[in-house]
PDB file of N, CA and C in Angstrom:
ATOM      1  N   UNK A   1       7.366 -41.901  91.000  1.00  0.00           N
ATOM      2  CA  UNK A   1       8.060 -41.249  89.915  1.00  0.00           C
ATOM      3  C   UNK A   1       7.190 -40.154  89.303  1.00  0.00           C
ATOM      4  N   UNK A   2       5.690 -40.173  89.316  1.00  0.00           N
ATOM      5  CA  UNK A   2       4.867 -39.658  88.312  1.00  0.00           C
ATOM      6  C   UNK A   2       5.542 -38.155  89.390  1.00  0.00           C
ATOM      7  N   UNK A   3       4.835 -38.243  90.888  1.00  0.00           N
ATOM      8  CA  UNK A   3       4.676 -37.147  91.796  1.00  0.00           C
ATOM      9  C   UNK A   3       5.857 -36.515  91.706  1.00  0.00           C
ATOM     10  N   UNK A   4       7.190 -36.847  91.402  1.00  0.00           N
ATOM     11  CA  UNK A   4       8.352 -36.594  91.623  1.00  0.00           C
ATOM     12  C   UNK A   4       8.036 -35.697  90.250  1.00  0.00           C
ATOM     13  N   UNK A   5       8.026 -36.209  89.041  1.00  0.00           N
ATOM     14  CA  UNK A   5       7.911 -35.067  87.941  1.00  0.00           C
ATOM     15  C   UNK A   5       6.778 -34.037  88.409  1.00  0.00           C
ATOM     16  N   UNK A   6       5.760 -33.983  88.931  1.00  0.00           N
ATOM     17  CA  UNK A   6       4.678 -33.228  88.775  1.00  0.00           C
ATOM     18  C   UNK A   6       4.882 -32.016  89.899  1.00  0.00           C
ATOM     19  N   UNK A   7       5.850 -32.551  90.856  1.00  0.00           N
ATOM     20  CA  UNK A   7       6.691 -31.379  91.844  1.00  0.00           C
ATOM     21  C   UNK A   7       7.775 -30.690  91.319  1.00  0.00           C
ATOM     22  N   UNK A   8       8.141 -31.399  90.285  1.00  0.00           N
ATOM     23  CA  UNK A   8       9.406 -30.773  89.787  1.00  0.00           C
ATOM     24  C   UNK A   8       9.168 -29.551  88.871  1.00  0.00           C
ATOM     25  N   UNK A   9       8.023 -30.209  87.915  1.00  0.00           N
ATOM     26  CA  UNK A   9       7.049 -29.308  86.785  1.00  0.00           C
ATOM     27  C   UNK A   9       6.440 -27.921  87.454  1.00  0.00           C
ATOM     28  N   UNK A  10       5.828 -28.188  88.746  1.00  0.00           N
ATOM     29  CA  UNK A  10       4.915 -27.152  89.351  1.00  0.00           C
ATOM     30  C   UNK A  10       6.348 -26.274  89.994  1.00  0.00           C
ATOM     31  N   UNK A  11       7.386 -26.591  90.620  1.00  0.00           N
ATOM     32  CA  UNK A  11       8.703 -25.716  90.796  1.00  0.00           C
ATOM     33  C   UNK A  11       9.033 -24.915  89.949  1.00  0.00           C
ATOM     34  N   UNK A  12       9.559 -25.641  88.715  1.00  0.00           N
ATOM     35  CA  UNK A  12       9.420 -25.236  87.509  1.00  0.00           C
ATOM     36  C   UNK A  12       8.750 -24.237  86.943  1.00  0.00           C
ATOM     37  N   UNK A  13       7.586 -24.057  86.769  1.00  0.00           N
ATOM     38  CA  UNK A  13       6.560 -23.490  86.601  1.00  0.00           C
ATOM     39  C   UNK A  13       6.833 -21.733  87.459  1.00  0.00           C
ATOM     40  N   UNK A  14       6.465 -22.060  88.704  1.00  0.00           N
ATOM     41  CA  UNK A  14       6.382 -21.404  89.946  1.00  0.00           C
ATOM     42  C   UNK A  14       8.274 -20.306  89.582  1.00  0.00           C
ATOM     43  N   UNK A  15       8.928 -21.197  89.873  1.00  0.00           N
ATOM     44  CA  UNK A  15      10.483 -20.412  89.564  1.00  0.00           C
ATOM     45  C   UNK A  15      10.424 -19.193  88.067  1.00  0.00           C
ATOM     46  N   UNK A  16       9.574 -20.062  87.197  1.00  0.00           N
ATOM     47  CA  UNK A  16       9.675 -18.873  85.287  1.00  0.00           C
ATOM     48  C   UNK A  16       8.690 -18.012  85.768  1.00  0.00           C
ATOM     49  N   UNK A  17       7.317 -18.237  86.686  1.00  0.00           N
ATOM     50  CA  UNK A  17       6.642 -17.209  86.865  1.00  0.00           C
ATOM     51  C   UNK A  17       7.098 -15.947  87.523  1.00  0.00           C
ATOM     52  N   UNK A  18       8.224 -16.322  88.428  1.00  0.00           N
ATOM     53  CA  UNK A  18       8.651 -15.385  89.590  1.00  0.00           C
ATOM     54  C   UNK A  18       9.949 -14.589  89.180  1.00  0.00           C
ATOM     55  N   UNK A  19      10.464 -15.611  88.412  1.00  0.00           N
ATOM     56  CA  UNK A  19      11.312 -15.014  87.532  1.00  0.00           C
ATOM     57  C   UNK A  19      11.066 -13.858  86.344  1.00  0.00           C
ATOM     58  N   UNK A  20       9.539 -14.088  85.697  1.00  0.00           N
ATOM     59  CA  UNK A  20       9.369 -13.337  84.784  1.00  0.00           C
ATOM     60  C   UNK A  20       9.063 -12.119  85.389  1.00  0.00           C
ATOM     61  N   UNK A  21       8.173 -12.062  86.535  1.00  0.00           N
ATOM     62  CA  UNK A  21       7.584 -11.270  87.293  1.00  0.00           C
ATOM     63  C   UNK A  21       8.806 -10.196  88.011  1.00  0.00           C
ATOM     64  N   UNK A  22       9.664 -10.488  88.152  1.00  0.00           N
ATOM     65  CA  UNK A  22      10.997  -9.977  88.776  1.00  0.00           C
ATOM     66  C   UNK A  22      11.737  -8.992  87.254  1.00  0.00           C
ATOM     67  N   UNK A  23      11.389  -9.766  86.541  1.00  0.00           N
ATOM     68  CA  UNK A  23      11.997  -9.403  85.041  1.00  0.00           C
ATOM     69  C   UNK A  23      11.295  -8.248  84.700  1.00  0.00           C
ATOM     70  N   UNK A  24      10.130  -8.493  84.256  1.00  0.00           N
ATOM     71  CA  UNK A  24       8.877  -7.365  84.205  1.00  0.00           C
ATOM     72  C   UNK A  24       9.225  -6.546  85.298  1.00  0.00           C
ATOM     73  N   UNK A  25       9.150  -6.313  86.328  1.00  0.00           N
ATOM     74  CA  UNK A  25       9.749  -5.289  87.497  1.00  0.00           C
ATOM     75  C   UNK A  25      10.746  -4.216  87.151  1.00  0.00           C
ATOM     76  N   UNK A  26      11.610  -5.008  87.166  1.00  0.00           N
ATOM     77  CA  UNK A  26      13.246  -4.358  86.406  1.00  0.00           C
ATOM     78  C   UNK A  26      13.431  -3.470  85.638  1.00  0.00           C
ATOM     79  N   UNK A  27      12.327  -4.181  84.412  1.00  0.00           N
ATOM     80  CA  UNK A  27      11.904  -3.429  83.352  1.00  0.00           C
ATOM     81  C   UNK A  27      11.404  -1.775  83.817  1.00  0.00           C
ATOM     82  N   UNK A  28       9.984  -1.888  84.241  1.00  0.00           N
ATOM     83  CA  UNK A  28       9.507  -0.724  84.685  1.00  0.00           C
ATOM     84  C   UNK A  28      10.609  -0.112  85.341  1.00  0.00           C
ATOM     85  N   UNK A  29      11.423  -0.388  86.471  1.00  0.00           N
ATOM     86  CA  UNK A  29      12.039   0.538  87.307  1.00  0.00           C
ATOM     87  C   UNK A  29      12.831   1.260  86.456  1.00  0.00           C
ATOM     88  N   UNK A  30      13.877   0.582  85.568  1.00  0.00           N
ATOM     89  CA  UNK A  30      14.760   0.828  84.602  1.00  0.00           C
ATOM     90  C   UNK A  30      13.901   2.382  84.018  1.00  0.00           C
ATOM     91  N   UNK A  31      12.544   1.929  83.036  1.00  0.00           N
ATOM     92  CA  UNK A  31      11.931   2.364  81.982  1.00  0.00           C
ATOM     93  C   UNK A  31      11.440   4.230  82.981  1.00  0.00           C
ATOM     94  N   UNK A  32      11.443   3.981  84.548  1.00  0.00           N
ATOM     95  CA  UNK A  32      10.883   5.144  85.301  1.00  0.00           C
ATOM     96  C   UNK A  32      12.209   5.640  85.515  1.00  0.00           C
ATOM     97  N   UNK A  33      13.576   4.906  85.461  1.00  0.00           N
ATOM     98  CA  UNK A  33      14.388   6.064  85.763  1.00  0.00           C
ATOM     99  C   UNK A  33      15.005   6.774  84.711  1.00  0.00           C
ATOM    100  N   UNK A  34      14.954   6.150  83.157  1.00  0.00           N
ATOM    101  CA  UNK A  34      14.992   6.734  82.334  1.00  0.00           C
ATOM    102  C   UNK A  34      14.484   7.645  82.101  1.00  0.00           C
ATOM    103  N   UNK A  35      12.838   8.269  82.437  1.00  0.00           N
ATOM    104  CA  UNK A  35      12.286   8.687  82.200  1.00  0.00           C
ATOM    105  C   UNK A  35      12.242  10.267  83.231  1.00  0.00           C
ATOM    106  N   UNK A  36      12.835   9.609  84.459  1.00  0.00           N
ATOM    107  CA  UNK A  36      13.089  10.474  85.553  1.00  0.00           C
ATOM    108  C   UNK A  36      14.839  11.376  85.219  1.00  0.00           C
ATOM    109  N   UNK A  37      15.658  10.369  84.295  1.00  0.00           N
ATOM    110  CA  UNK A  37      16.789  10.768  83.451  1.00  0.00           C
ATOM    111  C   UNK A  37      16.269  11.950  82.473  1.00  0.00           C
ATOM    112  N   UNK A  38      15.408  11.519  81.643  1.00  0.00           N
ATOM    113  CA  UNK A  38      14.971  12.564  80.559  1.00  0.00           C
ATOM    114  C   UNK A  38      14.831  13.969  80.951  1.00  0.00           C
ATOM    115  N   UNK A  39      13.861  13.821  81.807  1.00  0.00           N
ATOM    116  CA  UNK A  39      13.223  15.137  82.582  1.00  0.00           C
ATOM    117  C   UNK A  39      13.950  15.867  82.841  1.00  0.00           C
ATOM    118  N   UNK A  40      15.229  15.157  83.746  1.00  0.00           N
ATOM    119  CA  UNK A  40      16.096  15.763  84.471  1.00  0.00           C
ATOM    120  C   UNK A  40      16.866  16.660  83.470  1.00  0.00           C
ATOM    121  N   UNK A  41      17.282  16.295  82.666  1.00  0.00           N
ATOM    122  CA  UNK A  41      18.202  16.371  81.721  1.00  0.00           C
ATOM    123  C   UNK A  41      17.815  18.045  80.652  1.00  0.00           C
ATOM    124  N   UNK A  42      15.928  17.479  80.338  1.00  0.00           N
ATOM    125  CA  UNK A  42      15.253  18.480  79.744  1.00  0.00           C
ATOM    126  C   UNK A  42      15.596  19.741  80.121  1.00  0.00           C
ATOM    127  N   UNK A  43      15.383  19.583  81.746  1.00  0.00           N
ATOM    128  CA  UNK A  43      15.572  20.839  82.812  1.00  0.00           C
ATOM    129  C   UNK A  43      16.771  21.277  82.574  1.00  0.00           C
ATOM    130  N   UNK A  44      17.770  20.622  82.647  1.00  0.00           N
ATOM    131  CA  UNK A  44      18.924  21.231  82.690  1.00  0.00           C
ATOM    132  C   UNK A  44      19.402  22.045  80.970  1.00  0.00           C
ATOM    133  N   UNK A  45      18.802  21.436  80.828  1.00  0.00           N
ATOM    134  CA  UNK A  45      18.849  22.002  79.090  1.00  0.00           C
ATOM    135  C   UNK A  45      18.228  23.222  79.037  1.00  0.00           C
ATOM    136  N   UNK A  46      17.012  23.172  79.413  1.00  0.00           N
ATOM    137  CA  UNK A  46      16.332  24.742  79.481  1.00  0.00           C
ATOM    138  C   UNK A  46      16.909  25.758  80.187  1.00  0.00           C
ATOM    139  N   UNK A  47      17.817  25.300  81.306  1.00  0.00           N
ATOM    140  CA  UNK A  47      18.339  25.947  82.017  1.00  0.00           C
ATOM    141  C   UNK A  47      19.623  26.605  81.323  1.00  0.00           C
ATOM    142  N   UNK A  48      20.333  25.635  80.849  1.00  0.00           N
ATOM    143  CA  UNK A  48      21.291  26.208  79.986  1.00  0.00           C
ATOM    144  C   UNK A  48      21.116  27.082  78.889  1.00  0.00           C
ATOM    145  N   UNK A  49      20.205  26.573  78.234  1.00  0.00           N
ATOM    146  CA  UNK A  49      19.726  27.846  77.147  1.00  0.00           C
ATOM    147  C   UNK A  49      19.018  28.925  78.020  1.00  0.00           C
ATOM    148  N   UNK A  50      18.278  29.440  78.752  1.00  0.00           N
ATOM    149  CA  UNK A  50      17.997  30.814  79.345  1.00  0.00           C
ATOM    150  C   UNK A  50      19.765  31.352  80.205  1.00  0.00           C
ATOM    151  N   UNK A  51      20.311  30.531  80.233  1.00  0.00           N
ATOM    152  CA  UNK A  51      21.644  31.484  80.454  1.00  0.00           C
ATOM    153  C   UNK A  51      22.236  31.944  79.366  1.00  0.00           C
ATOM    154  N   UNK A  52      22.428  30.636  78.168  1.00  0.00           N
ATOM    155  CA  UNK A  52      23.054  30.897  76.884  1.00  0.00           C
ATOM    156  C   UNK A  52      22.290  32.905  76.740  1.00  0.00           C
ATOM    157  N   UNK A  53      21.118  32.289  76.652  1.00  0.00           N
ATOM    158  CA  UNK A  53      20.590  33.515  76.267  1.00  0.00           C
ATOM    159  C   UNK A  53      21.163  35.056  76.746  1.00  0.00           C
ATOM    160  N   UNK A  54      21.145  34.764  78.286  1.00  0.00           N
ATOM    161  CA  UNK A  54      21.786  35.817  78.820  1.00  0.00           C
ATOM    162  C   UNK A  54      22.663  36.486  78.680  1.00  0.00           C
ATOM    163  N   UNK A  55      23.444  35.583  78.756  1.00  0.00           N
ATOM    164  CA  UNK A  55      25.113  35.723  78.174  1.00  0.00           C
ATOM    165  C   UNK A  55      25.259  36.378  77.008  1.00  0.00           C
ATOM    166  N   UNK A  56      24.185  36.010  75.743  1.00  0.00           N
ATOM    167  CA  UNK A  56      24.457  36.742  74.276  1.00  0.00           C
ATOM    168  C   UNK A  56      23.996  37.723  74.249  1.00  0.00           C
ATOM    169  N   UNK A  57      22.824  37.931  75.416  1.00  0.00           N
ATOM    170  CA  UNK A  57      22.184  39.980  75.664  1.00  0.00           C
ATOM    171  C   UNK A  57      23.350  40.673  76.399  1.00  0.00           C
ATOM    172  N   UNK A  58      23.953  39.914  77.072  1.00  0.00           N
ATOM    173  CA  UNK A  58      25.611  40.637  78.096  1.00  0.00           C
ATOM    174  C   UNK A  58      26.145  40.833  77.060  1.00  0.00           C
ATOM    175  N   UNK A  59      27.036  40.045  76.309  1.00  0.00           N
ATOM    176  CA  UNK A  59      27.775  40.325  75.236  1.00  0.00           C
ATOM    177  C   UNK A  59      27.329  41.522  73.838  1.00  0.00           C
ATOM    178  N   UNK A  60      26.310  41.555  73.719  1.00  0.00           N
ATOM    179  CA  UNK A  60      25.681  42.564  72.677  1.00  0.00           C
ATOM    180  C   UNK A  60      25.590  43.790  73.351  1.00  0.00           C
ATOM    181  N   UNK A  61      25.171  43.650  74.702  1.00  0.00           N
ATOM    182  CA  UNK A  61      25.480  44.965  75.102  1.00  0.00           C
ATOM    183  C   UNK A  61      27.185  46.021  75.703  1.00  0.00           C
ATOM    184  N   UNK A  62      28.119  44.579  75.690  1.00  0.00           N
ATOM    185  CA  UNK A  62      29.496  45.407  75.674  1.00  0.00           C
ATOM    186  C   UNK A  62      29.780  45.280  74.310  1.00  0.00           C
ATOM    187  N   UNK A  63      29.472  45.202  73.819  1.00  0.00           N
ATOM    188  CA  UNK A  63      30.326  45.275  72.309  1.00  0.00           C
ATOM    189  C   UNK A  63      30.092  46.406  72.174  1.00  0.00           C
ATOM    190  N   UNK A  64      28.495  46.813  72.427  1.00  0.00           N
ATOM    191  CA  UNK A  64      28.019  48.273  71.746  1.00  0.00           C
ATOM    192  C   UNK A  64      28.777  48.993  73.070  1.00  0.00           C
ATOM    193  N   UNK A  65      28.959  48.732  73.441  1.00  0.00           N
ATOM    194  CA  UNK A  65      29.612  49.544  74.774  1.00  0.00           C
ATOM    195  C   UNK A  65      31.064  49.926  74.175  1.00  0.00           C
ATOM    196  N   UNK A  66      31.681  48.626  73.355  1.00  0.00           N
ATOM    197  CA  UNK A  66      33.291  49.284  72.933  1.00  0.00           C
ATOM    198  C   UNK A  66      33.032  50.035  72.157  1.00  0.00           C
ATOM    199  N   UNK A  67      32.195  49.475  71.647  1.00  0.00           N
ATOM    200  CA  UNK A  67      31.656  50.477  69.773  1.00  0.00           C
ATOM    201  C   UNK A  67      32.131  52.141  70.274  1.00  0.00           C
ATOM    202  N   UNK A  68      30.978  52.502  71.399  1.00  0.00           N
ATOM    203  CA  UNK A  68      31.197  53.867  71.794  1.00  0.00           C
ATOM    204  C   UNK A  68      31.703  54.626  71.848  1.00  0.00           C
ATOM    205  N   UNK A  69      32.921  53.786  73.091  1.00  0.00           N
ATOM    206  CA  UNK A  69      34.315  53.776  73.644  1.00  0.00           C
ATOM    207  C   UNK A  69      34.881  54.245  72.130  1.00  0.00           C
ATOM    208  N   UNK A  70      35.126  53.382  71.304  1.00  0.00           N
ATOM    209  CA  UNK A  70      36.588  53.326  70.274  1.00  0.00           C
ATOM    210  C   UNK A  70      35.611  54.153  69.611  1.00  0.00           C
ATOM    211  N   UNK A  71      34.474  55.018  69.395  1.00  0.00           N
ATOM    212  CA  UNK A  71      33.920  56.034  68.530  1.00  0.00           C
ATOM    213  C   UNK A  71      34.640  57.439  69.522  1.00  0.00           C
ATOM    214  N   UNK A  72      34.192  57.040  70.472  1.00  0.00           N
ATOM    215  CA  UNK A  72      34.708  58.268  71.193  1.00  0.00           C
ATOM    216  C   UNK A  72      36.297  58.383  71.643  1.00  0.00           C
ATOM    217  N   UNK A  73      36.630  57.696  71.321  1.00  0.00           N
ATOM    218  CA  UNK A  73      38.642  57.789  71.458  1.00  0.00           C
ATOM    219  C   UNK A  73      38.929  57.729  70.043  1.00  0.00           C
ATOM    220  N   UNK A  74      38.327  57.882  69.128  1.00  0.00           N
ATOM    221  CA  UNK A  74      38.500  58.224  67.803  1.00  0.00           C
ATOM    222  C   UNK A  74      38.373  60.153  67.342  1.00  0.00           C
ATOM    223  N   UNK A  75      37.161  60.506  68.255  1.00  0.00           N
ATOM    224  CA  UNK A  75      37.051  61.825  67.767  1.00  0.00           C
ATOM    225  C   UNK A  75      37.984  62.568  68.760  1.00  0.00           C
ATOM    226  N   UNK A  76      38.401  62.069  69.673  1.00  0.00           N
ATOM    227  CA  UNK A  76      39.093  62.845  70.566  1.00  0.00           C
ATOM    228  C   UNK A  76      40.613  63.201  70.006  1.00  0.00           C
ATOM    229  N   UNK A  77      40.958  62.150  69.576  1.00  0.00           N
ATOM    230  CA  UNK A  77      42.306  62.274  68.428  1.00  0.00           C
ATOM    231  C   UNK A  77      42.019  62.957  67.471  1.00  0.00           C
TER     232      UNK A  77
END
């Protein structure tokens, strides 16, 4: 009876270690793809703002472009 508990205990034992160890694992992988998420994400963000950007130097430069236009179809009338 004693050996029967003391195999059961050391199973026991052996199963929460492997278990925790599996747990702890998870963790990290999880915690690296988040982190591989972030990055990703950063990038794409920077990326979007240097277009944003672009886009508002395109746009500033047709506006002044109508400006012109409707200055110069103004004096022509």
């Amino acid at each position: 009876m004693k050996r029967l508990l003391l195999v059961t205990l050391f199973l026991t034992t052996v199963y929460l270690f492997q278990s925790t160890s599996a747990m702890a694992q998870g963790a990290s992988l999880d915690t690296r793809a988040l982190r591989e998420d972030y990055s990703r994400l950063q990038s794409q963000l920077a990326d979007l703002l240097e277009a944003h950007n672009a886009l508002k130097s395109e746009l500033s430069k047709l506006r002044s472009e109508v400006r012109l236009l409707r200055a110069e179809t103004s004096t022509k009338d």
